[in-house]
C-alpha atoms as a PDB file:
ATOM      1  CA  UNK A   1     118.594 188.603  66.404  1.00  0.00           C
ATOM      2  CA  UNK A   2     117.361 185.257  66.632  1.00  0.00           C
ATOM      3  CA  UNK A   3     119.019 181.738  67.068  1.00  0.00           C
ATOM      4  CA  UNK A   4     121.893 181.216  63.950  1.00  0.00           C
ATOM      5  CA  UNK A   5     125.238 180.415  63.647  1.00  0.00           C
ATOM      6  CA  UNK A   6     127.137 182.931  65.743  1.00  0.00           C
ATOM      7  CA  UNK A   7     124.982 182.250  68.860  1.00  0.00           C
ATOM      8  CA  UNK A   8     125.751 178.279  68.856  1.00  0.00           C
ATOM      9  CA  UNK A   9     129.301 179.590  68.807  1.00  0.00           C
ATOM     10  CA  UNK A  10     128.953 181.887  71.802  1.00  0.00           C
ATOM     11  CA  UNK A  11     127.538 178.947  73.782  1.00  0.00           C
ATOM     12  CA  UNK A  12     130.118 176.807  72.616  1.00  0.00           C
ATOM     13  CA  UNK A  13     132.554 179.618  73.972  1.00  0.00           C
ATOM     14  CA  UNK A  14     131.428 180.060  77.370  1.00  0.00           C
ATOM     15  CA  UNK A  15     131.553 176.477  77.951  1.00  0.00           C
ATOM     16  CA  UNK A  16     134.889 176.492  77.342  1.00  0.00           C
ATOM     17  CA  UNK A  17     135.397 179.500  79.131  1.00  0.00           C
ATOM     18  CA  UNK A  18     133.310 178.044  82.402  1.00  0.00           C
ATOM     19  CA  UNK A  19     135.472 174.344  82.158  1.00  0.00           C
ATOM     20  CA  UNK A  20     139.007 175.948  82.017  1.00  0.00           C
ATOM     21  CA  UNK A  21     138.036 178.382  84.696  1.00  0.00           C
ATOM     22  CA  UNK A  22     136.494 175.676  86.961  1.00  0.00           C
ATOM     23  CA  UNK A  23     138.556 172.439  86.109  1.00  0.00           C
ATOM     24  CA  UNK A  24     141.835 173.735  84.081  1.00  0.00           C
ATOM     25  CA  UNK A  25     143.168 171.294  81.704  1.00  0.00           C
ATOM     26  CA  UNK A  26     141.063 168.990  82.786  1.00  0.00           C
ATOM     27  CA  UNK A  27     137.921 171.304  81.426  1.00  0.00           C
ATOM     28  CA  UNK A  28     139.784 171.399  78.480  1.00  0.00           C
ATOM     29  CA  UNK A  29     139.893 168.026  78.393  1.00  0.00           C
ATOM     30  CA  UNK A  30     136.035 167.906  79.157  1.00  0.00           C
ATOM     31  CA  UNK A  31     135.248 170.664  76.800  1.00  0.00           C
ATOM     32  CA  UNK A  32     136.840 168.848  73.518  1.00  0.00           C
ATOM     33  CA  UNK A  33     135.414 165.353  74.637  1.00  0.00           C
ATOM     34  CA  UNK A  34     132.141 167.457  75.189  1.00  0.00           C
ATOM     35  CA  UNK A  35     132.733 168.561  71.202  1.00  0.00           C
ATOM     36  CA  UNK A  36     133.102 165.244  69.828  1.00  0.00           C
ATOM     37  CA  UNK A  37     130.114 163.950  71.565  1.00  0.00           C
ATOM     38  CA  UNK A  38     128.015 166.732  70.175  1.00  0.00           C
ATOM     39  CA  UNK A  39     129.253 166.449  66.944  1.00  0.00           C
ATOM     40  CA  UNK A  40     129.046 162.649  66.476  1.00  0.00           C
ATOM     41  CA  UNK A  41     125.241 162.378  67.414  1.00  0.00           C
ATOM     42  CA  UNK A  42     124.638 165.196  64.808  1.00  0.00           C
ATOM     43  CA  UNK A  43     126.592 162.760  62.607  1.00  0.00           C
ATOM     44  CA  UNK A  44     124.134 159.568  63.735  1.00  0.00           C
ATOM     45  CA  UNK A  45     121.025 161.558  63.461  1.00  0.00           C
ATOM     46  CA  UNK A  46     121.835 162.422  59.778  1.00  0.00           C
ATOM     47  CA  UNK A  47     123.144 158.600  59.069  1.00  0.00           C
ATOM     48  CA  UNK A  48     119.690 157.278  60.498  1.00  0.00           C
ATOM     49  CA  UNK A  49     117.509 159.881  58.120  1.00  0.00           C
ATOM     50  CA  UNK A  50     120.204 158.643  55.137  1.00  0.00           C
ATOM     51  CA  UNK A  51     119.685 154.890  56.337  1.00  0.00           C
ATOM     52  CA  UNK A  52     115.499 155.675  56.606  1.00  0.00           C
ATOM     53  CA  UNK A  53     115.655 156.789  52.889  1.00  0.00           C
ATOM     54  CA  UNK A  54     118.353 153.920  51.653  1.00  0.00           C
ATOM     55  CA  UNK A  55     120.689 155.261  50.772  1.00  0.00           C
ATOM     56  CA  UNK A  56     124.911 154.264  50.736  1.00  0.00           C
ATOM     57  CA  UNK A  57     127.040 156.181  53.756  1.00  0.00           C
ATOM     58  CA  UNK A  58     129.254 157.887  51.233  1.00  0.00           C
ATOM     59  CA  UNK A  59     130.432 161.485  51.546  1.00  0.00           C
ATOM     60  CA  UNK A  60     128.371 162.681  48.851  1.00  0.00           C
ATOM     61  CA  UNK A  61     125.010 161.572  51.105  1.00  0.00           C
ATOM     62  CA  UNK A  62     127.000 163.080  54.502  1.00  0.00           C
ATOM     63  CA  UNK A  63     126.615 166.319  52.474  1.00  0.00           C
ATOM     64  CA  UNK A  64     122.976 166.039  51.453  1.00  0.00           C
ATOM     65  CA  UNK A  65     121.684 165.175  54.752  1.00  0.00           C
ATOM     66  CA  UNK A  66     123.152 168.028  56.584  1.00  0.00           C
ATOM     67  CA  UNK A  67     121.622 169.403  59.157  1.00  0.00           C
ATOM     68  CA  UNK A  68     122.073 173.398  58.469  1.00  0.00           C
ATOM     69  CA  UNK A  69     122.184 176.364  56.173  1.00  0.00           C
ATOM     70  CA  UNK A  70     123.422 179.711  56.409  1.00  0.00           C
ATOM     71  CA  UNK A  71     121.086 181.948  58.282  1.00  0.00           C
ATOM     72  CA  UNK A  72     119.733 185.184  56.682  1.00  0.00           C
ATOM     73  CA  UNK A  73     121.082 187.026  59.954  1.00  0.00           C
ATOM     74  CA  UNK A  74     124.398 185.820  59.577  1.00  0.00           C
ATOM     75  CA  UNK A  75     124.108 186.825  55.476  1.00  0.00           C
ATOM     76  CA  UNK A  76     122.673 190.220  56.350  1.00  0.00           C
ATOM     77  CA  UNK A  77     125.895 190.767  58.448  1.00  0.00           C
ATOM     78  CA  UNK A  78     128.160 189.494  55.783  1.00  0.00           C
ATOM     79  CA  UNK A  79     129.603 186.338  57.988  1.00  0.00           C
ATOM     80  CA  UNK A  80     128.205 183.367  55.951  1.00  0.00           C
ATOM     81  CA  UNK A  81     130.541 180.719  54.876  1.00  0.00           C
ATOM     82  CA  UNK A  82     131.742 181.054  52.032  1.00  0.00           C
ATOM     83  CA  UNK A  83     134.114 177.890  50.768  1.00  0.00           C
ATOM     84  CA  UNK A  84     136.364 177.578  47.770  1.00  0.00           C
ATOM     85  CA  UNK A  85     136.732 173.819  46.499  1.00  0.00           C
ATOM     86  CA  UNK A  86     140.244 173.499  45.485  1.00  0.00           C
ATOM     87  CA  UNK A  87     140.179 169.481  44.441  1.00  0.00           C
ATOM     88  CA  UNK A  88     136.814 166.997  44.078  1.00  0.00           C
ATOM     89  CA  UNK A  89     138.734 163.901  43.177  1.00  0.00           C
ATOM     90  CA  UNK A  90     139.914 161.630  44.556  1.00  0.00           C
ATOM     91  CA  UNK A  91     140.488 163.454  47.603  1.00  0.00           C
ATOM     92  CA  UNK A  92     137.664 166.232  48.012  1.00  0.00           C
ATOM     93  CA  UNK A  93     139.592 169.420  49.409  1.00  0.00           C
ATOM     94  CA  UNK A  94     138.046 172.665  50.496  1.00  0.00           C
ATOM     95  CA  UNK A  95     139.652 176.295  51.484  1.00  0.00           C
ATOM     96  CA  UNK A  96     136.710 178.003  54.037  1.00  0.00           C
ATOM     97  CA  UNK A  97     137.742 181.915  53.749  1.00  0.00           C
ATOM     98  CA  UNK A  98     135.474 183.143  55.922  1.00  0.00           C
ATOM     99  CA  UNK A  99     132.913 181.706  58.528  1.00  0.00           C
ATOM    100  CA  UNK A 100     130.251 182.840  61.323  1.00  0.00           C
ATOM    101  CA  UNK A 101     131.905 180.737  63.510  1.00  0.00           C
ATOM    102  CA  UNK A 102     135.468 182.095  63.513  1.00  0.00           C
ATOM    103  CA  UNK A 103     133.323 185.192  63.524  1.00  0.00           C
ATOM    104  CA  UNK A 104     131.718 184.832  67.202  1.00  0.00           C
ATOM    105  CA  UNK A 105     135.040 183.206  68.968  1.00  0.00           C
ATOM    106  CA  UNK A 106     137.484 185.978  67.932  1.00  0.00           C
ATOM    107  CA  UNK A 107     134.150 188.890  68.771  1.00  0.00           C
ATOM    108  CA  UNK A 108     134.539 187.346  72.160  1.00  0.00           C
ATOM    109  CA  UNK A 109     138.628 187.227  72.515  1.00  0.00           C
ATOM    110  CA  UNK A 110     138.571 183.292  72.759  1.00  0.00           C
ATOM    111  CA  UNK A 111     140.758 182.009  69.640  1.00  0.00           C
ATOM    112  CA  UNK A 112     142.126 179.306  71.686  1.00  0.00           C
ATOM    113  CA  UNK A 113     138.254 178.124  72.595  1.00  0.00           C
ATOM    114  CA  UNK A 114     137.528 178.620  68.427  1.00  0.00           C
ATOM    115  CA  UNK A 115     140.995 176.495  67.965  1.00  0.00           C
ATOM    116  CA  UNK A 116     139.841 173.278  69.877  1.00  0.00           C
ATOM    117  CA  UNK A 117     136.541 173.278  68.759  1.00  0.00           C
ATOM    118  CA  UNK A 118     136.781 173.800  64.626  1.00  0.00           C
ATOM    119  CA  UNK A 119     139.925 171.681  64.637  1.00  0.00           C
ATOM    120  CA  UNK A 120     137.832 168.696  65.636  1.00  0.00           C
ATOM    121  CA  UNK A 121     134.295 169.208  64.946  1.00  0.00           C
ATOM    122  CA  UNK A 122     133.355 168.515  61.522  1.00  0.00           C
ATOM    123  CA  UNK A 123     135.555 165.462  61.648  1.00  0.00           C
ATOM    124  CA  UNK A 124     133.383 164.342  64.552  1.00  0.00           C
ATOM    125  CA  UNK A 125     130.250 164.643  62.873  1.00  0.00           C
ATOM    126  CA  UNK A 126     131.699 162.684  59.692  1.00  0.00           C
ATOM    127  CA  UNK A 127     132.708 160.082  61.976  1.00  0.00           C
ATOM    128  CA  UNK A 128     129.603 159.816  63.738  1.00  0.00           C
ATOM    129  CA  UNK A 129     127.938 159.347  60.267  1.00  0.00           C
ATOM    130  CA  UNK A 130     130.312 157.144  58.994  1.00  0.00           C
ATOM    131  CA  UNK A 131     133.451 156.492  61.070  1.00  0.00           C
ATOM    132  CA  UNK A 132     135.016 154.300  57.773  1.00  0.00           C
ATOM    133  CA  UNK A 133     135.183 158.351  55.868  1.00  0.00           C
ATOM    134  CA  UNK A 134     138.438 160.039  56.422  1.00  0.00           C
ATOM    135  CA  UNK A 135     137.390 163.829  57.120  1.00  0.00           C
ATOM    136  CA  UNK A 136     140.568 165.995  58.042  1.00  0.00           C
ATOM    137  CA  UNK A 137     140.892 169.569  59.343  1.00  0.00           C
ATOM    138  CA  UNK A 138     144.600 170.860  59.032  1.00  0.00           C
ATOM    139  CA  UNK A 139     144.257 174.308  59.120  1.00  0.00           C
ATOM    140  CA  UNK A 140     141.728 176.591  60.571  1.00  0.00           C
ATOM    141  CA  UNK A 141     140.851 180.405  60.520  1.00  0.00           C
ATOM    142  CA  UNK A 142     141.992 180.868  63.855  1.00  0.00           C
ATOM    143  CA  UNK A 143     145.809 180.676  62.979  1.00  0.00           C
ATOM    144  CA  UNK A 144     145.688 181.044  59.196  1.00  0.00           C
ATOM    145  CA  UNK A 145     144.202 182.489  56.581  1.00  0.00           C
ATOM    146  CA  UNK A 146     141.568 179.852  55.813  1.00  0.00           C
ATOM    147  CA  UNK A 147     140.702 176.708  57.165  1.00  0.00           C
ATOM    148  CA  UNK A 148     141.418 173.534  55.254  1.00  0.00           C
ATOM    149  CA  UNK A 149     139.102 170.513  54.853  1.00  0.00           C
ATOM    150  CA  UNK A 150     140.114 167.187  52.901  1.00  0.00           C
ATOM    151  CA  UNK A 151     137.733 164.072  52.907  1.00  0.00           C
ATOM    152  CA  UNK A 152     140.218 161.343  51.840  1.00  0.00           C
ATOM    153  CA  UNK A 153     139.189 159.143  48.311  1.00  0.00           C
ATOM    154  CA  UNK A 154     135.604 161.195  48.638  1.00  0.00           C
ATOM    155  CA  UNK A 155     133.936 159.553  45.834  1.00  0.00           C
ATOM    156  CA  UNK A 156     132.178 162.696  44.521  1.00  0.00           C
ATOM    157  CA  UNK A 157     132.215 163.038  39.955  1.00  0.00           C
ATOM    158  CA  UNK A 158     133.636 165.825  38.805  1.00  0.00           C
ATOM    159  CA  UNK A 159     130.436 168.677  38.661  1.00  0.00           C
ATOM    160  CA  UNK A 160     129.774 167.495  42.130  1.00  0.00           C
ATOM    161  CA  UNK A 161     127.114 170.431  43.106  1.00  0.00           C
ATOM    162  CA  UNK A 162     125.605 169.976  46.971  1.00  0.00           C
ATOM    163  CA  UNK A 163     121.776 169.860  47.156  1.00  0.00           C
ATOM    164  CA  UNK A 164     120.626 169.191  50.497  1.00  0.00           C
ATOM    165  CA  UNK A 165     117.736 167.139  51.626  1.00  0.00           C
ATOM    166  CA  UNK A 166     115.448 169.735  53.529  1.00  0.00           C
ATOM    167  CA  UNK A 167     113.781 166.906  55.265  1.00  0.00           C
ATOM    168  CA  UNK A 168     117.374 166.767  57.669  1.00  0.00           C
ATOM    169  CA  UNK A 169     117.802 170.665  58.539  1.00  0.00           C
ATOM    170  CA  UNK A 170     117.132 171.692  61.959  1.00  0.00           C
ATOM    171  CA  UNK A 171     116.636 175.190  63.196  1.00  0.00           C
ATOM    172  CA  UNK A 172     119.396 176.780  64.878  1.00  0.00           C
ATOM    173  CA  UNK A 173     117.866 177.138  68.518  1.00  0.00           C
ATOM    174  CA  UNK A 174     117.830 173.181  67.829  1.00  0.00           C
ATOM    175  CA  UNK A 175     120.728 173.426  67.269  1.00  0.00           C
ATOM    176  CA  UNK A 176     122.086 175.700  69.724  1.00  0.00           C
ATOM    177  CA  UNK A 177     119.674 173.635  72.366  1.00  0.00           C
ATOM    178  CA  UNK A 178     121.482 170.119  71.415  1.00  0.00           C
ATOM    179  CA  UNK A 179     124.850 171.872  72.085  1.00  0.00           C
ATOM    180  CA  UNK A 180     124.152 172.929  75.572  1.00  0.00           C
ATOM    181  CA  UNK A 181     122.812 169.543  76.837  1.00  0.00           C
ATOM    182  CA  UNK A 182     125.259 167.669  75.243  1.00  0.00           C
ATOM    183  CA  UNK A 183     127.624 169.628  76.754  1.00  0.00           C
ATOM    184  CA  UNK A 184     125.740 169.995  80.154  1.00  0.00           C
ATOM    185  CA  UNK A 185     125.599 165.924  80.370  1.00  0.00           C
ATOM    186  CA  UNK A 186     129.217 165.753  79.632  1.00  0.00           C
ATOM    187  CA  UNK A 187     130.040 168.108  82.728  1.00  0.00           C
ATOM    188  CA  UNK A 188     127.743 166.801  84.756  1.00  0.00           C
ATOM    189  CA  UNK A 189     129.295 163.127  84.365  1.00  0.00           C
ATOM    190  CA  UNK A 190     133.028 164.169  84.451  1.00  0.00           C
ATOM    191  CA  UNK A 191     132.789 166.963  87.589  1.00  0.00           C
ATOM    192  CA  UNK A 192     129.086 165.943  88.847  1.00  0.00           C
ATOM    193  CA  UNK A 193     127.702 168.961  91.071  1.00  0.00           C
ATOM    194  CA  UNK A 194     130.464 171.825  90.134  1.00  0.00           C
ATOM    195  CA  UNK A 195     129.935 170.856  86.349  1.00  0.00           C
ATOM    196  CA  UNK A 196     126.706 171.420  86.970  1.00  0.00           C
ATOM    197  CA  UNK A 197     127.310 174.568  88.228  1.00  0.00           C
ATOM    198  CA  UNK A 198     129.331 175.366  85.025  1.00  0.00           C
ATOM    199  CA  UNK A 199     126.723 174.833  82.675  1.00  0.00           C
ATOM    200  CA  UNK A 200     124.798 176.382  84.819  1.00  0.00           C
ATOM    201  CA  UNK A 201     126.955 179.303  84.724  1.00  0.00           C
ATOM    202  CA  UNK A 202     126.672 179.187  80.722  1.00  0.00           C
ATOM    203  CA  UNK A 203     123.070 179.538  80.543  1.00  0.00           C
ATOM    204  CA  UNK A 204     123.138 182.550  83.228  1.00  0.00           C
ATOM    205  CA  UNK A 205     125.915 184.196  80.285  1.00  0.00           C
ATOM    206  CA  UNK A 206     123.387 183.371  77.635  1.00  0.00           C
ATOM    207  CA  UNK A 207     120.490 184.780  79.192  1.00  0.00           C
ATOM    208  CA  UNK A 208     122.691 187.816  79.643  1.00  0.00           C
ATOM    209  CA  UNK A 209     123.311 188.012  76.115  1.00  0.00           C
ATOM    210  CA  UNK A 210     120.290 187.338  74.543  1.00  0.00           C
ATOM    211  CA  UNK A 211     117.720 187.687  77.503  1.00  0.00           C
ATOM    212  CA  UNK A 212     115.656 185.367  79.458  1.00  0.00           C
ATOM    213  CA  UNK A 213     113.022 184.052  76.324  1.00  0.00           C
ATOM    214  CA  UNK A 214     116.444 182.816  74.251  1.00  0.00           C
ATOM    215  CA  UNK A 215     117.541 180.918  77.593  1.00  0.00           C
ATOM    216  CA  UNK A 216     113.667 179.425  78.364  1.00  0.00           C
ATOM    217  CA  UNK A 217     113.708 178.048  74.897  1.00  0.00           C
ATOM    218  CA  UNK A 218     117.032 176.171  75.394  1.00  0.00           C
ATOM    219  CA  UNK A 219     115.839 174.914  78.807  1.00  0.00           C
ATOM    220  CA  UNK A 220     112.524 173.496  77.009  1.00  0.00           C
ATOM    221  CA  UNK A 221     114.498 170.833  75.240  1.00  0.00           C
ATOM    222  CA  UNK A 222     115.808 169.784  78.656  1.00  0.00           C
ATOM    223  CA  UNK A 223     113.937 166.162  77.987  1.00  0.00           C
ATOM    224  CA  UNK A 224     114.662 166.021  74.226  1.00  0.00           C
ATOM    225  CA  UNK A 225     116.510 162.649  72.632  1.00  0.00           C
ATOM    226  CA  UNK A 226     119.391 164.496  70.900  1.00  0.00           C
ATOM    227  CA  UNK A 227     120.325 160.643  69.641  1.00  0.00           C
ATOM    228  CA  UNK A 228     117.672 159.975  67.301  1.00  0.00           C
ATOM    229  CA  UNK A 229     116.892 161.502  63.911  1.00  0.00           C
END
C-alpha cells in the first residue's frame, strides 16, 4: 500500500501519541496548535492557486481548488468518504457517514487523537483560505454516528455539483510529507530538543509501519516550502 488517506492519519496519530506521552496536556496543546497550522497553509496554498486563476474566495472555489481525492487504495478497501448533503442553501450542511480517516484512528485505539484533530481541521483549512467563511464541525464520527459539517450563508445554487480543479491536487505522500514537518517545526519550537526527539520518534513508528523507502520519501521534503502553492 502506498501513500493515501489512512497513512496521513496514522502520522497524524503518533504525533499525538509522542506529544501527550512526552509533554501531557501541554502536547495536547502542541498537537492541536500543530493541526491548525497544517491545515491553514493547505488552506493558503489553495487561496494563492484560486487568487493565480482570479477567481472570488467563496466556498464554492474553496471546494474546487482542493487539494485531494479519494485514493483507489482506500476505495478498494471500502473506506472512502462518502458524504450526504442534507441542505445547500443558505447554509451548506453535510452528514460524512463514513471516512478513511475515522478509519485509521479507531484501527489504532486513538479516538481521543481522531477527536482533536477532525473537530478542528477542515475548519482550519477554510480559514486559512478564507478566514471571513464560517466552516463548522459539530459532530464527528468519533462520538456519533456521522460527522456534521455546516459552512454558514455558503453561497452555492441549488444543483451545486463539486468539480475540482486538477491543477490544485497533491499526492498523498505530499501530503502525508507536509503533515510531518509542519508538525515537526511546531515541536521543535514549543519543546526545542525533546520535541525533536518526538517527531523523531514518529518517523522511527512510520518506518516501522511502512518500512524505511515510505520514511526516506517523507525525509526528502525536509527543505520543501509547505507555504506556497
Amino acid at each position: 500500500m502506498g501513500f493515501n488517506e489512512m497513512t496521513h492519519a496514522f502520522l497524524a496519530a503518533k504525533y499525538y501519541v509522542r506529544l501527550t506521552e512526552c509533554f501531557g496536556e501541554r502536547g495536547k496543546a502542541a498537537f492541536l496548535h500543530a493541526a491548525r497550522y497544517y491545515a491553514e497553509q493547505r488552506g493558503r496554498r489553495m487561496a494563492q492557486r484560486a487568487i493565480r486563476d482570479g477567481k472570488d474566495l467563496t466556498y464554492e472555489t474553496y471546494c474546487q481548488y482542493g487539494e485531494w481525492i479519494s485514493t483507489n487504495e482506500v476505495k478498494a478497501l471500502g473506506f472512502a468518504n462518502r458524504t450526504e448533503v442534507k441542505t445547500v442553501s443558505p447554509d451548506y450542511e453535510m452528514h460524512i457517514h463514513v471516512c478513511p480517516w475515522h478509519e485509521q484512528f479507531k484501527k489504532m485505539g486513538l479516538t481521543e487523537a481522531g477527536l482533536v484533530y477532525c473537530s478542528d481541521l477542515d475548519a482550519s483549512i477554510c480559514r486559512g483560505f478564507n478566514p471571513e467563511l464560517v466552516y463548522e464541525v459539530s459532530q464527528t464520527l468519533h462520538d456519533h454516528a456521522f460527522c456534521i459539517q455546516t459552512v454558514r450563508n455558503a453561497g452555492l445554487a441549488e444543483g451545486f455539483r463539486l468539480e475540482k480543479n486538477s491543477s490544485g491536487l497533491r499526492s498523498f505522500e505530499y501530503h502525508c510529507a507536509h503533515l510531518y514537518w509542519a508538525f515537526y517545526e511546531v515541536a521543535t519550537a514549543i519543546f526545542g530538543e525533546e520535541g525533536e526527539a518526538a517527531a523523531e520518534g514518529v518517523l522511527e513508528d512510520f518506518e516501522e509501519a511502512y518500512g524505511k523507502e515510505a520514511g526516506a520519501c517523507l525525509k526528502g521534503y525536509q527543505d520543501t516550502n509547505f507555504n506556497v502553492a
